[in-house]
PDB file of N, CA and C in Angstrom:
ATOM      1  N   UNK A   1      75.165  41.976  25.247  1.00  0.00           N
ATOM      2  CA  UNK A   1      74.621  41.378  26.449  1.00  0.00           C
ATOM      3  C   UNK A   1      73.247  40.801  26.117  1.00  0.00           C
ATOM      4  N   UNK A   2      72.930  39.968  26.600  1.00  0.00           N
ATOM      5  CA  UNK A   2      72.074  38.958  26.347  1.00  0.00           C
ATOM      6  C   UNK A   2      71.392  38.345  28.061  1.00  0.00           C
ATOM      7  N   UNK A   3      70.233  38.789  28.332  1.00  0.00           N
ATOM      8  CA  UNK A   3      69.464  38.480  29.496  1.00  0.00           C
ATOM      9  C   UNK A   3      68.366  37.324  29.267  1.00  0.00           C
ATOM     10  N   UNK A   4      69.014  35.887  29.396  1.00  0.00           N
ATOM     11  CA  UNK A   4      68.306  34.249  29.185  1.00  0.00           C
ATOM     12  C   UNK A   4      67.048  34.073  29.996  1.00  0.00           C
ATOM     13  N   UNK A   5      66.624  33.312  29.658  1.00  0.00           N
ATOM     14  CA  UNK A   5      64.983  33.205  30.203  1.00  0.00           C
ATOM     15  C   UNK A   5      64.853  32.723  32.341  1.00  0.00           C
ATOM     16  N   UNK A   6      66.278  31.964  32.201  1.00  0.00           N
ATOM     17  CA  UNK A   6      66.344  31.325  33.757  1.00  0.00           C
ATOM     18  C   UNK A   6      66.884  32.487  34.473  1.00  0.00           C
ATOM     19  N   UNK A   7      67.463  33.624  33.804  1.00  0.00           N
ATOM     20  CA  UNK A   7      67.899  34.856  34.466  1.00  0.00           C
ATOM     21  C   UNK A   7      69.479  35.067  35.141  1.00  0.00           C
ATOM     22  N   UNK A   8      70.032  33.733  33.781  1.00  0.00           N
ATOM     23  CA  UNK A   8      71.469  34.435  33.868  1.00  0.00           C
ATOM     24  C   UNK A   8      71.430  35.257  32.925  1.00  0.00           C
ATOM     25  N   UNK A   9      72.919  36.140  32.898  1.00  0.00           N
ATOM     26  CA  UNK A   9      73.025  37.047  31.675  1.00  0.00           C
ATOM     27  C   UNK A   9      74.519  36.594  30.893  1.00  0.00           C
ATOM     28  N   UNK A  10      74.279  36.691  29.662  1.00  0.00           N
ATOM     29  CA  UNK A  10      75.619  36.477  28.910  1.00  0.00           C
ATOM     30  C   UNK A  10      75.906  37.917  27.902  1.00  0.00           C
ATOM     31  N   UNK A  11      77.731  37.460  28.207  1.00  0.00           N
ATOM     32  CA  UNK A  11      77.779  38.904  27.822  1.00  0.00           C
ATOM     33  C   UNK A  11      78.892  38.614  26.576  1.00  0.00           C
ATOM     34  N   UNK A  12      79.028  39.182  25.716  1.00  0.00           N
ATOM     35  CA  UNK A  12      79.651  39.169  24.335  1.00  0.00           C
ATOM     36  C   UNK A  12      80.805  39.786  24.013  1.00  0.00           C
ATOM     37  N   UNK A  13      81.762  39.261  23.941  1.00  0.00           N
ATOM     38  CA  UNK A  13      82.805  39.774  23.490  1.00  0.00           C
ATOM     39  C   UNK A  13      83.201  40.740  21.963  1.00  0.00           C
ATOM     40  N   UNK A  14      83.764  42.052  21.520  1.00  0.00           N
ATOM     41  CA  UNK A  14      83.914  42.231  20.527  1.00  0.00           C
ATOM     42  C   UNK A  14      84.532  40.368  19.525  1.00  0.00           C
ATOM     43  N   UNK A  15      84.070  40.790  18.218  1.00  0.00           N
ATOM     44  CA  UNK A  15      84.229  39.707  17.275  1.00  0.00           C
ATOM     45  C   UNK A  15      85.968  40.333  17.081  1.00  0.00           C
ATOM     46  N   UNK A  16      87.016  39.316  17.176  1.00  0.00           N
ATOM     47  CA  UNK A  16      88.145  39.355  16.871  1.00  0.00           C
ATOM     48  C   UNK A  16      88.310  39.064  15.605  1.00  0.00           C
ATOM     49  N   UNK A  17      88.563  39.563  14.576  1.00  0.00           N
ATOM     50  CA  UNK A  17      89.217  39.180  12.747  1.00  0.00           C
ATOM     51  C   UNK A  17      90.217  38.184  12.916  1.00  0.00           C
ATOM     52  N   UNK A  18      89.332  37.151  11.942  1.00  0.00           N
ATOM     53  CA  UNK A  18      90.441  36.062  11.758  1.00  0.00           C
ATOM     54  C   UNK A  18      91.811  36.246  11.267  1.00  0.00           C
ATOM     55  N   UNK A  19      92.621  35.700  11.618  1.00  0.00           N
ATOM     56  CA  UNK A  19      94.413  36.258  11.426  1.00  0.00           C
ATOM     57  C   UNK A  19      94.390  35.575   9.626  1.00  0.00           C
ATOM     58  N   UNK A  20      93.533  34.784   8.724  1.00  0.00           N
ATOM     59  CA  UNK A  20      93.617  34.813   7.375  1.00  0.00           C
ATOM     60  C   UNK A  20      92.241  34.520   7.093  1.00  0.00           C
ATOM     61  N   UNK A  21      92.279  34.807   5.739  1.00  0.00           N
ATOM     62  CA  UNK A  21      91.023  35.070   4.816  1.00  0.00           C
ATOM     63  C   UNK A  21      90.525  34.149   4.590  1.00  0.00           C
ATOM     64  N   UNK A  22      89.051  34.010   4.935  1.00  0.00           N
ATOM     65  CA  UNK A  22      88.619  32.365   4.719  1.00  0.00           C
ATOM     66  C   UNK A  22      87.201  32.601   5.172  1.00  0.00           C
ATOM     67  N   UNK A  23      86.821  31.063   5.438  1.00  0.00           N
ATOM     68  CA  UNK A  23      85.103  30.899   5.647  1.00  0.00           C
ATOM     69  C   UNK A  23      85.170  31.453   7.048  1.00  0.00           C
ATOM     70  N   UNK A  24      85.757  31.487   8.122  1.00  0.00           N
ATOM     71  CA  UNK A  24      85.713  32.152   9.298  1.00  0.00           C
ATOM     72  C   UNK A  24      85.900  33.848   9.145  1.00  0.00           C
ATOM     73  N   UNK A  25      85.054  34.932   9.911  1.00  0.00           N
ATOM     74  CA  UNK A  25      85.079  36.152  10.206  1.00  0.00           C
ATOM     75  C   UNK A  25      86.050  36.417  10.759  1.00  0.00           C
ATOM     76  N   UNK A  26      86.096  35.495  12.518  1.00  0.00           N
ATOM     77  CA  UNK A  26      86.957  35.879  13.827  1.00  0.00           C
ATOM     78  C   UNK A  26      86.052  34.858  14.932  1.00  0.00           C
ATOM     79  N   UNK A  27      87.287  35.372  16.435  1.00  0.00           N
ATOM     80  CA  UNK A  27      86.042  34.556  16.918  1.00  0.00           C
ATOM     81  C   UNK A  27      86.290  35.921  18.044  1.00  0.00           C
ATOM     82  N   UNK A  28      85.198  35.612  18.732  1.00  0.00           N
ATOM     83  CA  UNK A  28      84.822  36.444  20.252  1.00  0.00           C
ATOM     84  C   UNK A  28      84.628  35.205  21.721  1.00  0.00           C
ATOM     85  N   UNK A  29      85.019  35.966  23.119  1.00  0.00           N
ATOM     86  CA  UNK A  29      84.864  35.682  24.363  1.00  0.00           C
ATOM     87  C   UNK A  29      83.110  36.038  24.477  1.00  0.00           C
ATOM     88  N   UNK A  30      82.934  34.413  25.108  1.00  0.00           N
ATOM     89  CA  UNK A  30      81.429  35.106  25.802  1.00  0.00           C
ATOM     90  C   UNK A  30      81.389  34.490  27.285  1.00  0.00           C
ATOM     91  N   UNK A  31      80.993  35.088  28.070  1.00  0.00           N
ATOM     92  CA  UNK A  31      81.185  34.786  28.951  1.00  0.00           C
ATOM     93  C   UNK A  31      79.592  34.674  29.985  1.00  0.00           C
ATOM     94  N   UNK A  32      79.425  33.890  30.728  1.00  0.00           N
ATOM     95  CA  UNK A  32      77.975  33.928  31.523  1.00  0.00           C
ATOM     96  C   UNK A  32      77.792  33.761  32.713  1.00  0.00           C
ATOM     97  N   UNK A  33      76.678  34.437  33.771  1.00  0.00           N
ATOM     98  CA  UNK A  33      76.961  34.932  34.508  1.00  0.00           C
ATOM     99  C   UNK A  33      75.314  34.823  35.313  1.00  0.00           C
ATOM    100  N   UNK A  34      75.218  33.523  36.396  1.00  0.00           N
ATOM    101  CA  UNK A  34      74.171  33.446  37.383  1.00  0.00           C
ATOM    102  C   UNK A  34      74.088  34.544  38.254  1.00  0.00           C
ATOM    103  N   UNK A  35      73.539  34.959  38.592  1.00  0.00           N
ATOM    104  CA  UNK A  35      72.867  36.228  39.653  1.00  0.00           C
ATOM    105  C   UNK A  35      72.657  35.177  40.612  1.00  0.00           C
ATOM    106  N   UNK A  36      71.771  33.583  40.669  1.00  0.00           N
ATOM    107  CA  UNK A  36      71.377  33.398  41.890  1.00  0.00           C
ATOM    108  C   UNK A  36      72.196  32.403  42.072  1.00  0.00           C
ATOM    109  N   UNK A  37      73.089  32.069  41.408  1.00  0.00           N
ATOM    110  CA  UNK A  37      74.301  31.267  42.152  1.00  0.00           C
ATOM    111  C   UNK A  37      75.489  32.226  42.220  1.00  0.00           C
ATOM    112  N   UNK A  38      75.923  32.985  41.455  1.00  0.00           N
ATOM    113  CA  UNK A  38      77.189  33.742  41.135  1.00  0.00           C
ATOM    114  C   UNK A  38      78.454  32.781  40.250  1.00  0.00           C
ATOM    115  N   UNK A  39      77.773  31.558  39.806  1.00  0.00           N
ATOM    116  CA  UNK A  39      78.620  31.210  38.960  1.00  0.00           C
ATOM    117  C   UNK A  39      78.827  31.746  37.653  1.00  0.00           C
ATOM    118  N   UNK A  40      80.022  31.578  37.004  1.00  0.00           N
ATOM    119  CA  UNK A  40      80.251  31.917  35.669  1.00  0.00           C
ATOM    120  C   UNK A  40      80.710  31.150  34.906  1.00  0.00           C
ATOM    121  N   UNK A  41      80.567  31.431  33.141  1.00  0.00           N
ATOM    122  CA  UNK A  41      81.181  30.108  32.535  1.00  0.00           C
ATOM    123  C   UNK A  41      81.787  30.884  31.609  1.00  0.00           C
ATOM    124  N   UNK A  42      82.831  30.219  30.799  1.00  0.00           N
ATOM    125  CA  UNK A  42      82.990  30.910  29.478  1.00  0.00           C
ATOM    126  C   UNK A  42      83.888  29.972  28.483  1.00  0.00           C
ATOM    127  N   UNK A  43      83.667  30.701  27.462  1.00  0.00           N
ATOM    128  CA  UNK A  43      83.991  30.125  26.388  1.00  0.00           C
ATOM    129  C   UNK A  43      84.650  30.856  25.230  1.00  0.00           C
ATOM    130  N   UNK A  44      85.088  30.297  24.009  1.00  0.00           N
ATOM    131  CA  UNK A  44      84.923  31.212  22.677  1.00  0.00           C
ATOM    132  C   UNK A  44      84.582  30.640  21.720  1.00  0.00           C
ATOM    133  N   UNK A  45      83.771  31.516  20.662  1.00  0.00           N
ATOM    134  CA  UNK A  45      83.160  30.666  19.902  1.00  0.00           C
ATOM    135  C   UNK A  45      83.752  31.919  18.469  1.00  0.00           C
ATOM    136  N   UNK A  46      83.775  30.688  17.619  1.00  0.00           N
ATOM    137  CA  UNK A  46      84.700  31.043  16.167  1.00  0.00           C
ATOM    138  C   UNK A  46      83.159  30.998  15.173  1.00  0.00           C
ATOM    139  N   UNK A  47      83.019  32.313  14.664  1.00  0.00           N
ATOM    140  CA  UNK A  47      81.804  32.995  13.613  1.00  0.00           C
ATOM    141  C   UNK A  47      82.531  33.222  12.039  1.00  0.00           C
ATOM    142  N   UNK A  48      81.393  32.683  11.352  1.00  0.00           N
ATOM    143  CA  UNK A  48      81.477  32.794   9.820  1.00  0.00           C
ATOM    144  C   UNK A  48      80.814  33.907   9.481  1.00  0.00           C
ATOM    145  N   UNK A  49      81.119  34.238   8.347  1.00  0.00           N
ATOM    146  CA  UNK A  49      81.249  35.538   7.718  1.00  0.00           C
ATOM    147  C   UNK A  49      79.696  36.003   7.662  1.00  0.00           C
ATOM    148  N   UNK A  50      78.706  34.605   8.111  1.00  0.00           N
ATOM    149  CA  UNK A  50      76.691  35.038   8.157  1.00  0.00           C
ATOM    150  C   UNK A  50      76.878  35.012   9.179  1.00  0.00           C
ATOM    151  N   UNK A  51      77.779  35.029  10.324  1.00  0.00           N
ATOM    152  CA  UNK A  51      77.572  35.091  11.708  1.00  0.00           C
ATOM    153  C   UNK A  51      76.750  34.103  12.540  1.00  0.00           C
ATOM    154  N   UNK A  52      77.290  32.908  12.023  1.00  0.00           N
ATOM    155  CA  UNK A  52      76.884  31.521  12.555  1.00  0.00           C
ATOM    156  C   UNK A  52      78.100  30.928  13.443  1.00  0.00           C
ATOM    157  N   UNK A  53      77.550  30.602  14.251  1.00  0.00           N
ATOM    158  CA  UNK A  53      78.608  30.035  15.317  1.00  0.00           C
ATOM    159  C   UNK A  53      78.913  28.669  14.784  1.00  0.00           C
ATOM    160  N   UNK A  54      80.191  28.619  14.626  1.00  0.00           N
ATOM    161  CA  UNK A  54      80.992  27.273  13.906  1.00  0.00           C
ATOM    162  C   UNK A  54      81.770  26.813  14.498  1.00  0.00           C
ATOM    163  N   UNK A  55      82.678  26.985  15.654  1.00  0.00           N
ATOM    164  CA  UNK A  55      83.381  26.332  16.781  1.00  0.00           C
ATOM    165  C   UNK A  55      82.808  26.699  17.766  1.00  0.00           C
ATOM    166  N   UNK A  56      82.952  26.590  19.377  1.00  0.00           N
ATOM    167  CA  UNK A  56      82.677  26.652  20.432  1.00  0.00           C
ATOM    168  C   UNK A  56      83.879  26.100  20.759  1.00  0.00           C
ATOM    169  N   UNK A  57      84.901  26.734  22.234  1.00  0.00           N
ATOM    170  CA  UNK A  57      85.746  26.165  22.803  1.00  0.00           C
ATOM    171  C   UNK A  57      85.498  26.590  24.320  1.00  0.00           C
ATOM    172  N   UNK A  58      85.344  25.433  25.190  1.00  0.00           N
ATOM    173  CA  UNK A  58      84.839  26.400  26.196  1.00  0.00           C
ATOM    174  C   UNK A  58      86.355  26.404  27.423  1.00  0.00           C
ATOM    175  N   UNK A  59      86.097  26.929  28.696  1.00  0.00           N
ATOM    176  CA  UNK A  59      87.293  27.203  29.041  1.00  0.00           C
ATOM    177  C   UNK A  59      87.814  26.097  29.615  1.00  0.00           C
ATOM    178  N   UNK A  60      89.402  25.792  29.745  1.00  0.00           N
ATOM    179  CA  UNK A  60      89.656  24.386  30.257  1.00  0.00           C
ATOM    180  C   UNK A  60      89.305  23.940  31.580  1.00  0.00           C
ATOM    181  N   UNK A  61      88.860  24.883  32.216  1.00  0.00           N
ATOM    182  CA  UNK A  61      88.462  24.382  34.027  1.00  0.00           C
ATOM    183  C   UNK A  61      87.422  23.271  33.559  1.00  0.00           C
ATOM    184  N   UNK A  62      86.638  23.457  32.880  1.00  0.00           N
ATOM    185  CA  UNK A  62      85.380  22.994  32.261  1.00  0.00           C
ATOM    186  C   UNK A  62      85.624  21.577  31.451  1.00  0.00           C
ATOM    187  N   UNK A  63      86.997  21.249  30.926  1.00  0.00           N
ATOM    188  CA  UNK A  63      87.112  20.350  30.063  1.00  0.00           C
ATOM    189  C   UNK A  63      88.224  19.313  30.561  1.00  0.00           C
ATOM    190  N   UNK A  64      88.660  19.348  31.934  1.00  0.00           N
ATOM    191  CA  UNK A  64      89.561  19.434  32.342  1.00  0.00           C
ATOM    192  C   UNK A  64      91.244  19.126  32.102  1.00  0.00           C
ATOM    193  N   UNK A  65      91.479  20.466  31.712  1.00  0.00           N
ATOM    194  CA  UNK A  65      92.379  21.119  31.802  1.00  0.00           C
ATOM    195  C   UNK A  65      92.956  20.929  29.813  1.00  0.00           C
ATOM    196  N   UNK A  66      91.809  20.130  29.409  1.00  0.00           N
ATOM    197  CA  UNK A  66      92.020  20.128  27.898  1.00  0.00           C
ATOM    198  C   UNK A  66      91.272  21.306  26.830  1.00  0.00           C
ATOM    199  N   UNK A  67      92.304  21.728  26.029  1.00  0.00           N
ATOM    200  CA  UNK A  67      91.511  22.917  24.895  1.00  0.00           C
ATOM    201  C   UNK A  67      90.544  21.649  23.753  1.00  0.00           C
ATOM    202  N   UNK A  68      89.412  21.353  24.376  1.00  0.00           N
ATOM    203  CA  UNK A  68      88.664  20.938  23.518  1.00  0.00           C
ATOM    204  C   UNK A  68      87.341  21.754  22.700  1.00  0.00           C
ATOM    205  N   UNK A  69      87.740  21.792  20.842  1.00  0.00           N
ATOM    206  CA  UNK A  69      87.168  22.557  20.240  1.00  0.00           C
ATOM    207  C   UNK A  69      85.321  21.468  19.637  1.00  0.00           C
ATOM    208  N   UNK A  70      84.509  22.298  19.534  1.00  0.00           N
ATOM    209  CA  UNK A  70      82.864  21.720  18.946  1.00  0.00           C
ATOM    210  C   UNK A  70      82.885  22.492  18.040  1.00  0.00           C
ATOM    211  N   UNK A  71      82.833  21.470  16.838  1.00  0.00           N
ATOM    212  CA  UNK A  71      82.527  21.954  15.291  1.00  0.00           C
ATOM    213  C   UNK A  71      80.763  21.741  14.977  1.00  0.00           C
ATOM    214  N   UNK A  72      80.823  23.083  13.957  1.00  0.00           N
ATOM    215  CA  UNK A  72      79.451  22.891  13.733  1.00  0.00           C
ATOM    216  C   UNK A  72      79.545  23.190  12.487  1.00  0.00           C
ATOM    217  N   UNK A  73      78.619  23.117  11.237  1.00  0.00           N
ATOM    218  CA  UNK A  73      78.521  23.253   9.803  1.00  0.00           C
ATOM    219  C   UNK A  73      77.598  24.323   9.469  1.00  0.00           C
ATOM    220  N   UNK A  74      77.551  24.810   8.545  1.00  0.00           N
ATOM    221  CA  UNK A  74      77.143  25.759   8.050  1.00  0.00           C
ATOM    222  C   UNK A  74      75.543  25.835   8.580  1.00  0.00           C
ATOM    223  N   UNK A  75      74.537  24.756   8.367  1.00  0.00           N
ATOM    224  CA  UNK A  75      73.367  24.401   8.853  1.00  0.00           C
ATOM    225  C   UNK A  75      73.372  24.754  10.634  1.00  0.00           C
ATOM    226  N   UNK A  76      74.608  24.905  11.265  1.00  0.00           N
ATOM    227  CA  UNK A  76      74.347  25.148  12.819  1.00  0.00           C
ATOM    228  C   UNK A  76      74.015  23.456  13.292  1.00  0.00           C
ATOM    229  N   UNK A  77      74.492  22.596  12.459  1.00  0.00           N
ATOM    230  CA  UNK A  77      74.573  21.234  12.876  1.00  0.00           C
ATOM    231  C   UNK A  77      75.895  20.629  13.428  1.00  0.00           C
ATOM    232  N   UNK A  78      76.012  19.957  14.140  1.00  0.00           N
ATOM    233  CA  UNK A  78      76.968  19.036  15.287  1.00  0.00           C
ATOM    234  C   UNK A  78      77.670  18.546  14.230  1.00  0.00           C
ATOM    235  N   UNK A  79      79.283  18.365  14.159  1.00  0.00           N
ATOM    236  CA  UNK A  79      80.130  17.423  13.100  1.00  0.00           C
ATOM    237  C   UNK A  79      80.895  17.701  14.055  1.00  0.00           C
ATOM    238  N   UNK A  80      81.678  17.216  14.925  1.00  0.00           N
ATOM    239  CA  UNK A  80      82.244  16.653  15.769  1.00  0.00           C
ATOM    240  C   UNK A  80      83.244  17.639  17.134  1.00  0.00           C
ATOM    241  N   UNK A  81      84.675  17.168  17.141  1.00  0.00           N
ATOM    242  CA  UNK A  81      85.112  17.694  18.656  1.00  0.00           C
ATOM    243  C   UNK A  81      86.713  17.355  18.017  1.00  0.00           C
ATOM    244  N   UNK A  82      87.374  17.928  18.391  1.00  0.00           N
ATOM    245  CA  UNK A  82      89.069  17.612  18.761  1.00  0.00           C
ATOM    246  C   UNK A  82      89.602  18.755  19.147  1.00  0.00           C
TER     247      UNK A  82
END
């Protein structure tokens, strides 16, 4: 759990093990959570073995109604979407 500066809170899913052996760990549910709106968001995001966030997929309400994945590179830099 994680308490953000605007005073939502995000909360962390156990890290799931990737189903094969590779530059990915697993990925985990995170999910977030306004107090002064009561909205929530969520997502999952796919972690490398230094525990750098390397995909982001967030949920389809959000994308509408498409599983669109955000790649990132080892640096935690933007390389693209599909």
């Amino acid at each position: 759990m994680r308490d953000l500066p605007d005073g939502r809170i995000r909360y962390y899913g156990a890290v799931n093990p990737a189903a094969r052996p590779g530059e990915m760990a697993g990925r985990r549910l995170v999910r977030e959570w306004s107090p002064q709106t009561s909205r929530t968001r969520t997502w999952h995001e796919t972690l490398d073995h230094a525990g750098n966030i390397r995909q982001i997929r967030p949920e389809t309400k959000f994308t509408g109604g498409n599983k669109v994945h955000y790649q990132f590179d080892t640096n935690r830099k933007y390389i693209g979407q599909w």
